[in-house]
Protein backbone atom coordinates (compact mmCIF):
# COMPACT_ATOMS: atom_id res chain seq x y z
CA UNK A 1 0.04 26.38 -19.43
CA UNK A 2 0.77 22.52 -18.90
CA UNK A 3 0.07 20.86 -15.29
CA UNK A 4 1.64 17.58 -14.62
CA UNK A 5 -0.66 16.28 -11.81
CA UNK A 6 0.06 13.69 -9.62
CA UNK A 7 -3.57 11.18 -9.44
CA UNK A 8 -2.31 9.76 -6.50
CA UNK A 9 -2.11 6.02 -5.91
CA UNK A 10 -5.62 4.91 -7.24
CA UNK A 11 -8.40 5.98 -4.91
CA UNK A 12 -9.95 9.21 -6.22
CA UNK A 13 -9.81 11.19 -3.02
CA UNK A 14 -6.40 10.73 -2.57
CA UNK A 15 -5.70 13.23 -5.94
CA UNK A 16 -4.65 16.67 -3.40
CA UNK A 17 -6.81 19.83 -3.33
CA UNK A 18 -4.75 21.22 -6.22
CA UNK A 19 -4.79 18.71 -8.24
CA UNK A 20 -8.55 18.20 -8.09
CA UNK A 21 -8.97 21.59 -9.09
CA UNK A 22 -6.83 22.04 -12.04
CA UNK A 23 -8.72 18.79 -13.86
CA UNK A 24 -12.04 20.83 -12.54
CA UNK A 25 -10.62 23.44 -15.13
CA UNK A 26 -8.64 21.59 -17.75
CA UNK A 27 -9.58 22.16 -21.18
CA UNK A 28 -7.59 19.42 -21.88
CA UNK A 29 -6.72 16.31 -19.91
CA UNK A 30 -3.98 13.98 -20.80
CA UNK A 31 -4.17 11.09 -19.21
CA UNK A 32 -1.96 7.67 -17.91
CA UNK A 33 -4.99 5.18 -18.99
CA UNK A 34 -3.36 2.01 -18.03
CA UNK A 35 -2.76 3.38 -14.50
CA UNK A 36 -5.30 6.55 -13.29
CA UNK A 37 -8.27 5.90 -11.91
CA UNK A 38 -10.62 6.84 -14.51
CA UNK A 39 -13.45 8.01 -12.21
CA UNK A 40 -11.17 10.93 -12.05
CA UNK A 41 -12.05 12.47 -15.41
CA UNK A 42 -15.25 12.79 -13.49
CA UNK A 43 -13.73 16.40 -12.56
CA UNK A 44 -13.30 17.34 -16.14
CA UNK A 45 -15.93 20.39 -16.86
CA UNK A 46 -18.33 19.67 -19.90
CA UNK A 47 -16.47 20.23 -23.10
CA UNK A 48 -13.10 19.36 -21.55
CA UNK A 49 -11.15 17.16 -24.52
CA UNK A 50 -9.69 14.28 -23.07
CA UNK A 51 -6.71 11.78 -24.58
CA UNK A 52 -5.73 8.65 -23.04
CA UNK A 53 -1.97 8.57 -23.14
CA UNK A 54 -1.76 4.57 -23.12
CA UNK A 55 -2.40 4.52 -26.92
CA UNK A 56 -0.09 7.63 -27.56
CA UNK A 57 3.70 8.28 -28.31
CA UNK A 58 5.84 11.19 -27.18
CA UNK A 59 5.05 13.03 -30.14
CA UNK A 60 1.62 12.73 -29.68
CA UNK A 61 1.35 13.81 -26.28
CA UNK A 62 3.26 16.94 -27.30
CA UNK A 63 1.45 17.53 -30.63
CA UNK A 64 -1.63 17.52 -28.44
CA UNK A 65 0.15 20.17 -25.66
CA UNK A 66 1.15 22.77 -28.98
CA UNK A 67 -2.28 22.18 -30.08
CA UNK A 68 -4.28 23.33 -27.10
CA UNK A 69 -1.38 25.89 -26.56
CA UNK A 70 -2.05 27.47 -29.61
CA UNK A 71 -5.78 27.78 -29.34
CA UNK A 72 -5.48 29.41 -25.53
CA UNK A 73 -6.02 26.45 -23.54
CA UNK A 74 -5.14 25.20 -20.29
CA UNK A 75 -3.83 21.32 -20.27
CA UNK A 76 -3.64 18.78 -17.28
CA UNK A 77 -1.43 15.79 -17.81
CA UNK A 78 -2.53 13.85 -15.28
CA UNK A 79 0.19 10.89 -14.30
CA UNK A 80 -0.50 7.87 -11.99
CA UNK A 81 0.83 8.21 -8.41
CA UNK A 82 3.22 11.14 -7.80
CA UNK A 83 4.87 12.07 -11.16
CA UNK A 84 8.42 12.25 -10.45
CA UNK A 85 8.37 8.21 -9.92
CA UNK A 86 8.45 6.34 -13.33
CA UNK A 87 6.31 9.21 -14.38
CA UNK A 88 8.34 9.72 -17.53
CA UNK A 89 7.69 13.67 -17.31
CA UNK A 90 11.55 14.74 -18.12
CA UNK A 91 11.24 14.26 -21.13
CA UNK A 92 8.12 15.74 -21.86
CA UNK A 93 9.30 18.92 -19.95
CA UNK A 94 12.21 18.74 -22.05
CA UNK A 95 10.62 19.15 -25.41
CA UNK A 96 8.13 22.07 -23.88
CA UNK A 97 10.82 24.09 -22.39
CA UNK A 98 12.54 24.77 -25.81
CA UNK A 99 8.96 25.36 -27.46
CA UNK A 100 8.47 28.02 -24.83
CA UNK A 101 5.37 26.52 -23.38
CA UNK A 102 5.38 26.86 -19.26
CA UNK A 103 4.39 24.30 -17.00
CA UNK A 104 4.73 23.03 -13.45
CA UNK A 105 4.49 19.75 -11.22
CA UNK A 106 1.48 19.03 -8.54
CA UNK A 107 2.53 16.44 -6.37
CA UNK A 108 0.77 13.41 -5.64
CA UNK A 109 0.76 10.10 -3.62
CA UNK A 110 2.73 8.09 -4.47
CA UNK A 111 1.53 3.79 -4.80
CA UNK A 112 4.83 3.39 -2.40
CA UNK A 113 2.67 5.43 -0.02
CA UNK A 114 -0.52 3.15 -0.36
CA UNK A 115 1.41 0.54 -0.14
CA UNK A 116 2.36 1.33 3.02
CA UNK A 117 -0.96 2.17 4.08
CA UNK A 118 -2.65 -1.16 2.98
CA UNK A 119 0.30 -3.00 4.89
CA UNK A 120 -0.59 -0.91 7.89
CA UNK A 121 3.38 -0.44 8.09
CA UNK A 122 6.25 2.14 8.34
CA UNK A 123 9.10 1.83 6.19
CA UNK A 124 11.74 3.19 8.66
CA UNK A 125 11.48 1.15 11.95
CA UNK A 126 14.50 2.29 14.46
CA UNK A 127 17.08 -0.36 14.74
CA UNK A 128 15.72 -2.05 11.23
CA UNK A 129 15.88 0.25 8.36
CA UNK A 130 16.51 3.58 8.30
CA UNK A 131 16.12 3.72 4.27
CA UNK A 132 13.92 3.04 1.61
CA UNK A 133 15.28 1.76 -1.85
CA UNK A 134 12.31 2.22 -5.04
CA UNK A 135 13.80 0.45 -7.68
CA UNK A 136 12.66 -2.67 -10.26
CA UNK A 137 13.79 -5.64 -12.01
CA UNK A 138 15.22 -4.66 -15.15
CA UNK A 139 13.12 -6.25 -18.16
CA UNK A 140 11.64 -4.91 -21.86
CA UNK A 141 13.36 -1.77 -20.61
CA UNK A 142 17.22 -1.92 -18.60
CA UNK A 143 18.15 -0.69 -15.31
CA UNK A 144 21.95 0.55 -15.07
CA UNK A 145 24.05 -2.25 -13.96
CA UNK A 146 24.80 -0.55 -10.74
CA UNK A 147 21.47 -0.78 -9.53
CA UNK A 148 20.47 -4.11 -10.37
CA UNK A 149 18.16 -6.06 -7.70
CA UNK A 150 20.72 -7.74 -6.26
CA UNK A 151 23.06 -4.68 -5.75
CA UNK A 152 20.63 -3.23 -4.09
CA UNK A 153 19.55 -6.22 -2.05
CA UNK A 154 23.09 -5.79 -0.54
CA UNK A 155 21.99 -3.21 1.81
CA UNK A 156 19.25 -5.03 3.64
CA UNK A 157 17.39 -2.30 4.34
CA UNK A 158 13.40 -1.79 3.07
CA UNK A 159 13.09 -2.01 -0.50
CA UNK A 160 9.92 -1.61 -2.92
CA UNK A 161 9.86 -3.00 -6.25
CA UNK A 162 7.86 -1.59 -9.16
CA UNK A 163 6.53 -2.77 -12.64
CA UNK A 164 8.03 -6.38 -11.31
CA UNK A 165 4.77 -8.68 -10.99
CA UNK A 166 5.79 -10.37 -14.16
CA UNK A 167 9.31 -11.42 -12.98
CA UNK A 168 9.11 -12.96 -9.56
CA UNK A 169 10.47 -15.81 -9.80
CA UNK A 170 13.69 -14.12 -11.16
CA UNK A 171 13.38 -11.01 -8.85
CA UNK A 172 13.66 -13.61 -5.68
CA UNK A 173 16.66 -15.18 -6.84
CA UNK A 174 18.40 -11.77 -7.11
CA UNK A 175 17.08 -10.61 -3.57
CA UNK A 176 18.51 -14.17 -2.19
CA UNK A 177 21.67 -13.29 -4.16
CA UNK A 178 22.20 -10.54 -2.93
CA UNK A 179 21.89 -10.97 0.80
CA UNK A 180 18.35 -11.13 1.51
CA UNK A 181 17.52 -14.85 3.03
CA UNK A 182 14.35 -16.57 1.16
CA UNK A 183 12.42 -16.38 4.62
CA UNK A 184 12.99 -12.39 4.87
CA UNK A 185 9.53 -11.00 5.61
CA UNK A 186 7.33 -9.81 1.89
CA UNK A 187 4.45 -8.80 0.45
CA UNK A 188 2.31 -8.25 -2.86
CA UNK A 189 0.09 -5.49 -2.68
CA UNK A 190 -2.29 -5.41 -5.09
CA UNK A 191 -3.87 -1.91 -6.88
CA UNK A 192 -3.51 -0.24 -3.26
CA UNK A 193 -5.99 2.17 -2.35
CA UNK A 194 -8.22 1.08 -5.52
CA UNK A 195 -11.53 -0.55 -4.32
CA UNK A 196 -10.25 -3.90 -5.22
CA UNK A 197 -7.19 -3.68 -3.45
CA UNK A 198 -5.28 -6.40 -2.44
CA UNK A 199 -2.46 -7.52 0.60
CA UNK A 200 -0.58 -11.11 0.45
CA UNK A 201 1.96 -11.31 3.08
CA UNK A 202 4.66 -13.73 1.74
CA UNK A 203 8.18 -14.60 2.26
CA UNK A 204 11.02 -13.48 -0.63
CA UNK A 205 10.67 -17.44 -1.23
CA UNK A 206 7.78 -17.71 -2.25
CA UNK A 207 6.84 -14.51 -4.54
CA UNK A 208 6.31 -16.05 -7.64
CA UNK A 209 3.89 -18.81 -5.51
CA UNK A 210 1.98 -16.35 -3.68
CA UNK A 211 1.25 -14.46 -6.83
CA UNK A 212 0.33 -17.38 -9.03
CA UNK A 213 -1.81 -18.28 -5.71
CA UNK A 214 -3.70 -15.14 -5.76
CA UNK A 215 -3.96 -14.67 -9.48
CA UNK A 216 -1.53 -11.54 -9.75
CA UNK A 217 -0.14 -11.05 -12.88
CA UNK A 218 0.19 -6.86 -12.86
CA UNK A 219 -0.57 -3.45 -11.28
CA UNK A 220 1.16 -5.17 -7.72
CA UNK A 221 4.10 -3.64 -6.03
CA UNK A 222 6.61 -5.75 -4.19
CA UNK A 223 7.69 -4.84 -0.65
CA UNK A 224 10.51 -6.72 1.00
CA UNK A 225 12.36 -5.72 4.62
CA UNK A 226 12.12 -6.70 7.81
CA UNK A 227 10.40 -3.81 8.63
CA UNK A 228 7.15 -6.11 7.63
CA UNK A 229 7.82 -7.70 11.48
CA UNK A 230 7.16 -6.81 14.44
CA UNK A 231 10.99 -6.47 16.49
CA UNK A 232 12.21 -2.88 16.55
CA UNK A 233 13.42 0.06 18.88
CA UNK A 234 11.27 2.81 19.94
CA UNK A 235 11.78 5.90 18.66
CA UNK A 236 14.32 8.66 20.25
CA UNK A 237 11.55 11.10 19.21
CA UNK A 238 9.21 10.18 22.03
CA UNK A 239 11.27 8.77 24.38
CA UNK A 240 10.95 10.85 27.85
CA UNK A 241 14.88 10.69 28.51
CA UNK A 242 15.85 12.12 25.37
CA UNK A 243 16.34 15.86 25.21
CA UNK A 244 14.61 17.99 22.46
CA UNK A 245 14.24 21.61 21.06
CA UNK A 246 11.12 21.34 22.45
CA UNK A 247 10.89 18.94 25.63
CA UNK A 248 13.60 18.45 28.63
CA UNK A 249 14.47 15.27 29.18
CA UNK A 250 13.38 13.67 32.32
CA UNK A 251 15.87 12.04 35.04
């Protein structure tokens, strides 16, 4: 049996209760070295044989699946954030299903998520955004044409970037291209939830200057929306004239 486990954004006890306990009984962990938290292979039992994925291909990962399938064992590919997010799992699942070897997906949290959290901000503010676009800057690897930055930039609404740190100056012009003004509220946030986390509130302007400033060159998402502000409507949810399932609404 394969597990793809979600490591959650970077701090170690944000892996879930599941998670945790499938690397506590791995007997082998494949893991997303250039993004997981390593103190999480702290879980792995004595004798657990570990392979960091970073200096591996495809075909290596999945030799090293057939191999541990064969022998009887129990395999945790352990992904950075929640899986299903640039996780690059279809594909793997795709070359197990035909092999007959079973698997299944633990969530986890997702760096949009910690993000969030280290902002101390919600994504969907009434009255500002009611969605959330995850995307990236096409670079050594394309996005379709449909969803390039500034396509997306045409909706205004709250948008995190990915695997981007290394184009900001060109990600800002397509965000001003495509509707966003260079004075729309930012931010860089830095490995969030890892110890040495980091928050620089900037403007869509200045990006590529507040990441030079701050000497971020990777691991950094890219949030940009007005939901960064302070002006929005309360929500219906709470509001005492507003009728519920569960709670009449007051005259």
């Amino acid at each position: 049996m394969v597990h793809f486990v979600g490591a959650g954004s970077g701090a170690v006890d944000l892996i879930t209760v599941r998670g945790a306990k499938l690397l506590e009984q791995a007997d082998v962990i494949i893991y997303a070295g250039s993004l997981v938290n390593p103190d999480l292979l702290k879980y792995a039992k004595e004798g657990c044989e570990i392979h960091n994925s970073a200096y591996m291909t495809l075909d290596e990962v999945i030799t090293e699946i057939e191999k541990a399938e064969n022998a009887g064992k129990m395999t945790v590919r352990l992904h950075t954030g929640d899986p299903c997010v640039y996780g690059a799992i279809k594909e793997q699942m795709d070359r197990l299903t035909p092999m007959g070897i079973e698997f299944d997906v633990v969530p986890g949290v997702s760096s949009f998520c910690g993000a969030a959290s280290a902002l101390k901000a919600e994504y969907t503010l009434p009255n500002v955004s009611q969605s959330v676009i995850i995307t990236r800057m096409a670079g050594r690897t394309p996005v379709p044409e449909k969803e390039n930055i500034r396509a997306m930039a045409s909706h205004q609404c709250s948008m995190v970037i990915f695997l981007s740190t290394g184009l900001l100056e060109e990600l800002s012009s397509e965000l001003i291209a495509g509707g966003y003004s260079p004075d729309t509220k930012a931010a860089l946030v830095y490995k969030a939830t890892w110890p040495d986390e980091k928050v620089c509130r900037c403007t869509v302007g200045t990006l590529a200057q507040t990441a030079k400033e701050n000497n971020i060159t990777k691991t950094a998402l890219t949030v940009v929306g007005e939901f960064l502000g302070d002006d929005y409507d309360l929500s219906k949810l709470y509001d005492p004239t507003f009728e519920t399932e569960f709670r009449k609404a007051s005259k």
